[in-house]
Protein backbone atom coordinates (compact mmCIF):
# COMPACT_ATOMS: atom_id res chain seq x y z
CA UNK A 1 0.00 0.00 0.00
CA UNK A 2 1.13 3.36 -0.20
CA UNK A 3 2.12 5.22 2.74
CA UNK A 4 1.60 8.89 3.14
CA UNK A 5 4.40 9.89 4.56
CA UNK A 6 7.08 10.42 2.12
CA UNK A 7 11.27 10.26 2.23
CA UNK A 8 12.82 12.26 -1.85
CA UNK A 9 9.29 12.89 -2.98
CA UNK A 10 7.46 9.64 -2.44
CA UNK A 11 7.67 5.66 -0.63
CA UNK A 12 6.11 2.55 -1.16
CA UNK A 13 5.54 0.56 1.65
CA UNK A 14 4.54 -3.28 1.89
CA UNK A 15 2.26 -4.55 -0.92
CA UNK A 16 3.12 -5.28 -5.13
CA UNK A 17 6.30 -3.71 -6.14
CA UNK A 18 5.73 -4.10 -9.46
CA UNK A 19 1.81 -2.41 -8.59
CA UNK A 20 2.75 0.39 -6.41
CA UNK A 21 6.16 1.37 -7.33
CA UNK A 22 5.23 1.84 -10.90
CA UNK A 23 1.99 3.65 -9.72
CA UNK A 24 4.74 5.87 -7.57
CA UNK A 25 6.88 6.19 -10.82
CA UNK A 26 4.03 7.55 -12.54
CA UNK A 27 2.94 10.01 -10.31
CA UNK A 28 6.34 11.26 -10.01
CA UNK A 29 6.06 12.00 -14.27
CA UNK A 30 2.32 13.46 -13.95
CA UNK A 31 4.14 16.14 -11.01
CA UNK A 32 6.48 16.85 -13.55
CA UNK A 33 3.96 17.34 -16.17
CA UNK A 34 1.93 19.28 -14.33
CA UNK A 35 4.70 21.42 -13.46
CA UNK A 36 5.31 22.30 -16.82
CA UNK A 37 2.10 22.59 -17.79
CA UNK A 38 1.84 25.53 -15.30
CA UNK A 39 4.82 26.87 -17.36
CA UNK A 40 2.84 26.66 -20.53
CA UNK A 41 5.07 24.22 -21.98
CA UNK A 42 2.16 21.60 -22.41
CA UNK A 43 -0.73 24.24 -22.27
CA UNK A 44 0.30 25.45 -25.45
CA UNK A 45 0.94 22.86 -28.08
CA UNK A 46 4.09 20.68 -26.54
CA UNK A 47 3.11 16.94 -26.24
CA UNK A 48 3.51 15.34 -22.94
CA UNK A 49 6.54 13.52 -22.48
CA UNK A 50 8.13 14.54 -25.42
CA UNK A 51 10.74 16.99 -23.31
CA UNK A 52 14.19 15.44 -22.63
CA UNK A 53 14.83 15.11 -19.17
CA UNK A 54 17.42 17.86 -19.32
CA UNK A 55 14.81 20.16 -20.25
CA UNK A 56 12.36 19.06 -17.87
CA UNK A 57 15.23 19.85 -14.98
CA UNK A 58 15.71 23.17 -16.13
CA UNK A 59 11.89 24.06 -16.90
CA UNK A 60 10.81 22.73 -13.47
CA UNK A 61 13.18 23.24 -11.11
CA UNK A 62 13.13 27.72 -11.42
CA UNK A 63 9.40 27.59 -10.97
CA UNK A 64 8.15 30.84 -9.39
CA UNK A 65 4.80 31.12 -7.55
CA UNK A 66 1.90 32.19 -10.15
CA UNK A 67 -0.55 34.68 -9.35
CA UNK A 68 -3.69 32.64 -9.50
CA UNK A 69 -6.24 32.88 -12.11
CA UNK A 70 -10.07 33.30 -10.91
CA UNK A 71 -12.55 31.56 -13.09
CA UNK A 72 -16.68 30.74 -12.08
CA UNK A 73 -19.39 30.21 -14.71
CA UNK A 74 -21.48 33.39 -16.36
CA UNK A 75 -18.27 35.76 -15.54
CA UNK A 76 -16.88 38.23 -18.28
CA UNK A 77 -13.57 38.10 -19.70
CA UNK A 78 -11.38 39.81 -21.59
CA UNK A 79 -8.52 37.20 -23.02
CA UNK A 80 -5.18 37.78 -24.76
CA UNK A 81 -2.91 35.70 -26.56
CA UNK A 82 0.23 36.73 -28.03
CA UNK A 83 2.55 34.47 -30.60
CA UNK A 84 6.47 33.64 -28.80
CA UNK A 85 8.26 36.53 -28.91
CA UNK A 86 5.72 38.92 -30.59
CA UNK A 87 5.64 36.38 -33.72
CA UNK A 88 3.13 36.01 -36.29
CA UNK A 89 0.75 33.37 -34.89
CA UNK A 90 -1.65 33.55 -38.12
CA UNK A 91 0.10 33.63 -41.53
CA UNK A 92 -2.84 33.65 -43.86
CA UNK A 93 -6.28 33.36 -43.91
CA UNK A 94 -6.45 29.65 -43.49
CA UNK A 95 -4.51 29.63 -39.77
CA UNK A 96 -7.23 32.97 -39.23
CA UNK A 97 -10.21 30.50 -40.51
CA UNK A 98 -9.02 27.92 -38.52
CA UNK A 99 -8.78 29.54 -34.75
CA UNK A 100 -12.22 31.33 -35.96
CA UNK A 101 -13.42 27.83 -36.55
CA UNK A 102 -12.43 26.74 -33.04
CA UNK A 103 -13.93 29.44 -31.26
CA UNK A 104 -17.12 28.85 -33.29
CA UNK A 105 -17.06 25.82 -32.26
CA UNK A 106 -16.33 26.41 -28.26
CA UNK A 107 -19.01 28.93 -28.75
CA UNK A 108 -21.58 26.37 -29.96
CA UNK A 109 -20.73 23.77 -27.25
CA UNK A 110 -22.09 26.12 -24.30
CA UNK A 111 -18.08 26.65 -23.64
CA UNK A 112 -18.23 30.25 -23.47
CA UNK A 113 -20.48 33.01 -25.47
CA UNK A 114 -18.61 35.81 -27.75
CA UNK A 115 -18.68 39.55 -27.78
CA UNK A 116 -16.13 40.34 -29.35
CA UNK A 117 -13.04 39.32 -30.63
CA UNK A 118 -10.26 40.55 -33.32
CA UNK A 119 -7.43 38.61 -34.95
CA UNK A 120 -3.98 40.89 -35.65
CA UNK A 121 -0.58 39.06 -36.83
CA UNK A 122 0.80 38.61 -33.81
CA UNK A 123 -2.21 38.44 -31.03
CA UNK A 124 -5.26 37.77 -30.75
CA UNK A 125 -8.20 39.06 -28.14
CA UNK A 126 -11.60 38.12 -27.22
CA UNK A 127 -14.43 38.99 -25.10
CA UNK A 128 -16.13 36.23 -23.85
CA UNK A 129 -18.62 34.96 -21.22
CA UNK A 130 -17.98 31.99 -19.21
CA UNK A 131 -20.48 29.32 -19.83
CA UNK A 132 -20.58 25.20 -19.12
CA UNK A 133 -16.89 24.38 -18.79
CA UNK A 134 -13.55 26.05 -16.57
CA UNK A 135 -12.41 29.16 -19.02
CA UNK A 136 -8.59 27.23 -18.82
CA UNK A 137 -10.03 24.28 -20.11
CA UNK A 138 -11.25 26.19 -23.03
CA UNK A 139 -8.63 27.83 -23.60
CA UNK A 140 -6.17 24.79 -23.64
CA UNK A 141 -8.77 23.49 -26.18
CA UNK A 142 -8.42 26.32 -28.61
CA UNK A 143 -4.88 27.00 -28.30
CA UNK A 144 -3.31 23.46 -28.26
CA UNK A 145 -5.70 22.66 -31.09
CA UNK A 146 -4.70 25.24 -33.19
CA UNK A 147 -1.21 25.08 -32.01
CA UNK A 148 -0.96 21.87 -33.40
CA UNK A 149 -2.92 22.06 -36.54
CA UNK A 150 -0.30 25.70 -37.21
CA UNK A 151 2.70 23.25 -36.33
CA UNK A 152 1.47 20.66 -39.04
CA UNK A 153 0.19 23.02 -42.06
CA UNK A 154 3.40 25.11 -41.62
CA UNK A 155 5.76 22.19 -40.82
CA UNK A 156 7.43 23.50 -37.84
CA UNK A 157 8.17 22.59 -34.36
CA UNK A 158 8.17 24.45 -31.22
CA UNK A 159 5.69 26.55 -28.82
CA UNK A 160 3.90 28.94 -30.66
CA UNK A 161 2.24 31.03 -27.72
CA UNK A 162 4.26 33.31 -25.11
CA UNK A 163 3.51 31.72 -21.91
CA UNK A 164 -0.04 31.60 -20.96
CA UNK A 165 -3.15 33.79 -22.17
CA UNK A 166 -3.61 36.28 -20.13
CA UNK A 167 -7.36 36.72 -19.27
CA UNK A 168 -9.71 39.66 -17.21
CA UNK A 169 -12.37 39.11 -15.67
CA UNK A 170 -14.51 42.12 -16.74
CA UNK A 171 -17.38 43.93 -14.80
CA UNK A 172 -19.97 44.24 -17.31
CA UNK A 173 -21.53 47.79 -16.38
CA UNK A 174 -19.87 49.99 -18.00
CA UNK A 175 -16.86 47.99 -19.60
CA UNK A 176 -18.77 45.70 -21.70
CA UNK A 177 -19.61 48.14 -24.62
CA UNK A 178 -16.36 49.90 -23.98
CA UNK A 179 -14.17 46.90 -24.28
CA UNK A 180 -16.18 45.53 -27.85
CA UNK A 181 -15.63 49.19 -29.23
CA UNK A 182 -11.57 48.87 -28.05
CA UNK A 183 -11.21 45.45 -29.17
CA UNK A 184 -12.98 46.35 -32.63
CA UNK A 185 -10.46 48.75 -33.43
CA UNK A 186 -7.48 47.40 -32.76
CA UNK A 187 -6.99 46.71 -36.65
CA UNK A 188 -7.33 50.59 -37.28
CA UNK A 189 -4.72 51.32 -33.81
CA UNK A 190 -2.38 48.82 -35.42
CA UNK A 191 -2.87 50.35 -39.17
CA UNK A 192 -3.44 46.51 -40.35
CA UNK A 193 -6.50 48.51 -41.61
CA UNK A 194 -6.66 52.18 -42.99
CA UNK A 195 -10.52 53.38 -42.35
CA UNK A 196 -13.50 52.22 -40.51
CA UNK A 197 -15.21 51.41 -43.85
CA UNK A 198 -12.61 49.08 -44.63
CA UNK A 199 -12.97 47.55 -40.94
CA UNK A 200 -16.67 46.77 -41.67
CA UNK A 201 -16.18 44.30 -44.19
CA UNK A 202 -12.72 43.02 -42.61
CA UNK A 203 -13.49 39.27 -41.98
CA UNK A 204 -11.70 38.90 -38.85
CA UNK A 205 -13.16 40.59 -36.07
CA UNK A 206 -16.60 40.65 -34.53
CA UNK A 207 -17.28 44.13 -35.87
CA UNK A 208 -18.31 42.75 -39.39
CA UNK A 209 -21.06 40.50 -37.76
CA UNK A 210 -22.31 43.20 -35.48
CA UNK A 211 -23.15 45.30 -38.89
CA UNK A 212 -24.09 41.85 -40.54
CA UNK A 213 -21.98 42.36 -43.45
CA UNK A 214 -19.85 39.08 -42.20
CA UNK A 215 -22.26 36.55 -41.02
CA UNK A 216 -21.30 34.58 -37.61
CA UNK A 217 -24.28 32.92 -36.23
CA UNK A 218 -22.49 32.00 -33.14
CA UNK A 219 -21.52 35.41 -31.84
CA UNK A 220 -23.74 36.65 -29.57
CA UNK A 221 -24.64 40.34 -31.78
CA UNK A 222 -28.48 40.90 -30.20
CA UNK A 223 -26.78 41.01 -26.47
CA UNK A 224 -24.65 43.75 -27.91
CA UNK A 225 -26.96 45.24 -30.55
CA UNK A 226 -30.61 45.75 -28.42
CA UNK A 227 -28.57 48.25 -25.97
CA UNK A 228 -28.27 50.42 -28.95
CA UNK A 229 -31.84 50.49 -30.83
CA UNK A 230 -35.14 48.46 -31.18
CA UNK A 231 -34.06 47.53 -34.55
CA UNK A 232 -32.19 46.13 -36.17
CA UNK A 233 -31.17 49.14 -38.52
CA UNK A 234 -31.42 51.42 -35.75
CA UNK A 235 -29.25 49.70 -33.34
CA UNK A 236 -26.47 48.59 -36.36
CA UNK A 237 -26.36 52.51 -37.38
CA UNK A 238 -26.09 53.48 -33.93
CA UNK A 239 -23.84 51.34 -32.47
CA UNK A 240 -21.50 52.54 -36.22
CA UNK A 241 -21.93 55.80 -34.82
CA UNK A 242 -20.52 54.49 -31.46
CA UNK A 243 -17.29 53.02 -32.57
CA UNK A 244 -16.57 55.86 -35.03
CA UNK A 245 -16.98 58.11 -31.90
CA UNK A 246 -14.23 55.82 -30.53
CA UNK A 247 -11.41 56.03 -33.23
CA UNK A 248 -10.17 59.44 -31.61
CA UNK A 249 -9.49 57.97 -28.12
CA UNK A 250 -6.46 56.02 -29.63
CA UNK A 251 -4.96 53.52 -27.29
CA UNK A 252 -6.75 53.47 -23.54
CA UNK A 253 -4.45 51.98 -20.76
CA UNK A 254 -7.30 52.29 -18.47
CA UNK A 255 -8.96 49.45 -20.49
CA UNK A 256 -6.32 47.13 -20.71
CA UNK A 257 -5.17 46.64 -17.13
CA UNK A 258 -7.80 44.93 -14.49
CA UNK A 259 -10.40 42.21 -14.74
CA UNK A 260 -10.64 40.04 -11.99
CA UNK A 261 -8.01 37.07 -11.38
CA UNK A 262 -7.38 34.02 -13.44
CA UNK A 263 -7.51 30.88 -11.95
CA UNK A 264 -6.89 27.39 -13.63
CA UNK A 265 -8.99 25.70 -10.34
CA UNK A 266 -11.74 28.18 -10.38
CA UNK A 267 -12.50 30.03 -6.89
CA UNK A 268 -10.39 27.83 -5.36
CA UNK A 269 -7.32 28.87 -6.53
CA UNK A 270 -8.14 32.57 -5.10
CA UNK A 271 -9.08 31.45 -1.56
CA UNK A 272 -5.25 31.89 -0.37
CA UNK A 273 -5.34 35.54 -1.34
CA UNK A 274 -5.97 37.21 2.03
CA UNK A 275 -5.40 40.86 0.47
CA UNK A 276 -7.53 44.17 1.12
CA UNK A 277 -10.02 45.72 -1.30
CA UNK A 278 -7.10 48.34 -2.09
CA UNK A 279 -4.51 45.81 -2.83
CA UNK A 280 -7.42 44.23 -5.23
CA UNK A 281 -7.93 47.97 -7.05
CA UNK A 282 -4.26 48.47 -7.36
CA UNK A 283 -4.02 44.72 -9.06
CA UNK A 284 -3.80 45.25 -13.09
CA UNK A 285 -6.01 42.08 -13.42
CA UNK A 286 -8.92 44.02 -11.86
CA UNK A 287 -11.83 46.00 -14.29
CA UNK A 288 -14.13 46.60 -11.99
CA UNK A 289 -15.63 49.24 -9.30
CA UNK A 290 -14.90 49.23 -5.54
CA UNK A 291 -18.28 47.35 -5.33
CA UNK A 292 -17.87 45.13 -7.72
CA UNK A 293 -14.44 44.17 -6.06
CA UNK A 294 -16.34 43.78 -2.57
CA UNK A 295 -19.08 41.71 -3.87
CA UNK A 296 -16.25 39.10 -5.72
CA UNK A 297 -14.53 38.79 -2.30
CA UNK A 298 -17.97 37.87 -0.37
CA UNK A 299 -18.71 35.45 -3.17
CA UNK A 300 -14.92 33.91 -2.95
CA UNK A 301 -15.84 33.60 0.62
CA UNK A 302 -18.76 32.36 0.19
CA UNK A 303 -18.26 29.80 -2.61
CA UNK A 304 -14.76 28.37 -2.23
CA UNK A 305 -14.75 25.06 -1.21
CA UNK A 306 -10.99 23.34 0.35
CA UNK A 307 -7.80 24.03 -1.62
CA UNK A 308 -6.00 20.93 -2.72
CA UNK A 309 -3.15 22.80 -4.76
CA UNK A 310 -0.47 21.82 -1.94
CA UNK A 311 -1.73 18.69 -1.40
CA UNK A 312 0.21 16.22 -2.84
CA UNK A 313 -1.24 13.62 -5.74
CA UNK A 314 -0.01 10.31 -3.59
CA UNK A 315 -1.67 11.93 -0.63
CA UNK A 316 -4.82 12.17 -2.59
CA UNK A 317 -4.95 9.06 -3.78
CA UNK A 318 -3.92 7.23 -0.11
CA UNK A 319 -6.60 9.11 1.05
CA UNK A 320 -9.03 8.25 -1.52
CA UNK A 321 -8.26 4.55 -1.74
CA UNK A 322 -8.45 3.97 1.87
CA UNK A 323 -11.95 5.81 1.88
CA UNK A 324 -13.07 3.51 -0.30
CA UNK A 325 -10.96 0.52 0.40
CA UNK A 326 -9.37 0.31 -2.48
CA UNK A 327 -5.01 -0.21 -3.24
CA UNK A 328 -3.68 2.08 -5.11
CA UNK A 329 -2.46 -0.27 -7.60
CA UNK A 330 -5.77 -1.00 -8.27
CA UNK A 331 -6.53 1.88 -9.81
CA UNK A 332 -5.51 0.90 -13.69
CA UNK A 333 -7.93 -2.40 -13.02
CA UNK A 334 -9.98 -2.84 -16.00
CA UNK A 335 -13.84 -3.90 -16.22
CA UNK A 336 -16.84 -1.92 -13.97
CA UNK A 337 -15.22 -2.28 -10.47
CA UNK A 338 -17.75 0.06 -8.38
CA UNK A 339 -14.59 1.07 -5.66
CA UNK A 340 -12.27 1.72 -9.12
CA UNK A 341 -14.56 4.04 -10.52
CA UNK A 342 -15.63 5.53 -7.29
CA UNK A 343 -11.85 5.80 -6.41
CA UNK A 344 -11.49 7.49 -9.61
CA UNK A 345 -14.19 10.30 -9.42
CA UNK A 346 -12.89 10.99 -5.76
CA UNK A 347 -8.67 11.63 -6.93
CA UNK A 348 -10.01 13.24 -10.43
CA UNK A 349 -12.31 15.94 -8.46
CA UNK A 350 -10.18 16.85 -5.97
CA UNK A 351 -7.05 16.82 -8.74
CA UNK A 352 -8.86 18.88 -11.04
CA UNK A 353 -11.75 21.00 -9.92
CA UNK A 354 -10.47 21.71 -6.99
CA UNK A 355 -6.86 21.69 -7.21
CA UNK A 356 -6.70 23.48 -10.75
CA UNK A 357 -4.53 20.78 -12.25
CA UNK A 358 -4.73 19.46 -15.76
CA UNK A 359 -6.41 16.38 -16.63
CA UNK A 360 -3.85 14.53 -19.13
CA UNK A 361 -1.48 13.56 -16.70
CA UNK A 362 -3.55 12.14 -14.51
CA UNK A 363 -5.09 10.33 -17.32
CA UNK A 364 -1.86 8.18 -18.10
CA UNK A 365 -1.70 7.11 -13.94
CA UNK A 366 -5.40 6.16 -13.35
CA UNK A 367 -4.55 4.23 -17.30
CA UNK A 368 -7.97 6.27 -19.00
CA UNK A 369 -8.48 8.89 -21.34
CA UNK A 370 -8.21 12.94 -20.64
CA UNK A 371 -12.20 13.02 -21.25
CA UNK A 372 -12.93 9.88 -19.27
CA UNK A 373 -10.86 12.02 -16.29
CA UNK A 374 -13.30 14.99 -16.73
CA UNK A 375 -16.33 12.84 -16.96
CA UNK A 376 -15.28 11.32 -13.65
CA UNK A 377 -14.80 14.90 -12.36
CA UNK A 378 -17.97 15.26 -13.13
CA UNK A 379 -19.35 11.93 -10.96
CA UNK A 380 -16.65 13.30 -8.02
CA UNK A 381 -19.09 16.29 -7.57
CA UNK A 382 -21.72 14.59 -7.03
CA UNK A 383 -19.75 13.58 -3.51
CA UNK A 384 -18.13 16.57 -3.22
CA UNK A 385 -18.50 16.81 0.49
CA UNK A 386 -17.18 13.23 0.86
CA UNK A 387 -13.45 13.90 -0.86
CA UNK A 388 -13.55 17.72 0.58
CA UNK A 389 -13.03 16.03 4.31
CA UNK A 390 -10.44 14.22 2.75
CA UNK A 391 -8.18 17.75 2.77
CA UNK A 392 -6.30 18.67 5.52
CA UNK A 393 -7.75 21.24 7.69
CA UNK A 394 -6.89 25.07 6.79
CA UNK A 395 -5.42 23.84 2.77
């Protein structure tokens, strides 16, 4: 069985050497994983366990602590992604079809619902409202995917993104129409475009479907459009009017520092922040008012349930195997065990929803798929109280 105490990372006591001590030797390459994951080595388009080990040294061992990320559904966010050292992440209209193609289809799933977005040669923003899934999930989606399919079409190797997106968590009244006007016309700040008539027709942004001269039937215009008129010819003219009104503001710093914080766990990940409302105004991630910033710390203390972040992944699974009284080598056992799947949904919730970590490497030690460890996630909730005692006091 495995023991939770631990003597260079992790000990195997008594039991199947061949069971546990490979279960030990796995966990130790899902840490790693995960650690570089947190880097953005693996969030962005690098394979798992295609580093050499030199390079996994050096990319985990100058880790710094991250600021956390805050993520819940229905919450507003600006997002930014940038190419690897300001490089041209979309070469041609086919990588620009293809990451609109991914959004679209994000946006169809119940991922997230679009505002806005705009695609410029070396970034890329959108404004987007959380919906059914974890906003780093979706992300990781988009950007991997695309990553990848880039990679292939262009046939290169290598990370494509610098570091991770950088999201804000946006308070809707008064940013929302003030952040689709800014995003809009970046094209025309960046003189990829010379006039606003040319930035009507310009394919990629979400100005051209706002004026319905580019259809895209799954950006959510009519949330955007009805707070300017009662039709639709009113409201397109006026909100024309609107961003034209806009050009002369040039670049607003104002709008492009605050939002709330990103998390990859959700409100989890922000329950360790014990800072005061000013320290929150002062923080660039932060759009919002002073009310806005007191009513997202009463719902953080409200709705964050146990941190597992520093909570080790064999100390999760002791603890969940001896709640259900299960070994740990068990865990890979194939067929419909009830304590093997129940075992499962217990590590994979408190891994991943409420630690924040990703689901792949986790996959390859409990010997299932990435979507078979979010679909257990999913069945962990359901006990949620159950694995949450499982934490240590005060986590």
């Amino acid at each position: 069985m495995i023991d939770e105490q631990s003597h260079g990372g992790f000990v195997a006591l008594g039991g199947d050497p061949g069971g546990d001590m490979a279960l030990a030797t796995a966990i130790d390459a899902a840490t790693r994983a995960c650690q570089i994951v947190m880097l953005g080595a693996c969030e962005y388009g690098t394979e798992y366990g295609t580093l050499p080990s030199k390079t996994i040294r050096a990319s985990v061992l100058p880790i710094m602590p991250r600021q956390p990320r805050l993520d819940a559904p229905n919450v507003l966010h600006h997002v930014m992604v940038r190419g690897l050292e300001r490089r041209i992440i979309f070469r041609d209209d086919r990588d620009r079809a293809d990451f609109v193609a991914r959004v679209a289809r994000l946006a169809e799933s119940g991922a997230w619902t679009v505002f806005a977005w705009v695609l410029l040669p070396n970034h890329a923003h959108l404004l987007v409202r959380t919906g059914n899934r974890p906003l780093p999930r979706t992300m990781r989606s988009l950007l991997t995917g695309y990553a990848g399919a880039f990679n292939r079409r262009h046939k290169r190797v290598g990370h494509l993104f610098q570091n991770r997106y950088k999201s804000i968590v946006v308070e809707e009244e008064p940013y929302l129409l003030a952040l689709v006007r800014y995003l809009h016309l970046n094209p025309l700040r960046a003189k990829v475009l010379p006039t606003l008539r040319a930035l009507d027709r310009f394919p990629w942004t979400g100005h051209s479907a706002l004026l319905g001269t580019v259809p895209r039937p799954w950006q959510d215009t009519q949330t955007i459009l009805r707070q300017f008129g009662p039709s639709p010819t009113r409201a397109t003219r006026a909100y024309r009017a609107f961003v034209a009104a806009g050009i002369p503001q040039g670049r607003r710093p104002e709008l492009q520092g605050g939002g709330l914080l990103r998390s990859q766990g959700g409100w989890a990940a922000v329950r360790a922040l014990r800072r005061g409302r000013e320290a929150y105004l002062g923080d660039e991630r932060v759009l919002g008012s002073t009310e806005f910033v007191a009513q997202l710390r009463r719902e953080l203390a409200r709705d964050a349930p146990p941190r597992a972040s520093h909570v080790s992944l064999e100390t999760l699974i002791a603890r969940v195997c001896r709640q259900v009284g299960l070994a740990p080598s068990g865990l890979r056992a194939g067929g419909r065990h009830r304590a093997v799947a129940r075992a499962r949904a217990g590590i994979a919730y408190l891994w991943v929803a409420v630690g924040g970590h990703p689901a792949r490497p986790l996959a390859s030690i409990l010997g299932v798929s990435p979507q078979a460890v979010y679909q257990a996630v999913a069945r962990g909730q359901e006990e949620r109280a159950v694995w949450e005692r499982l934490l240590p006091a005060g986590a």
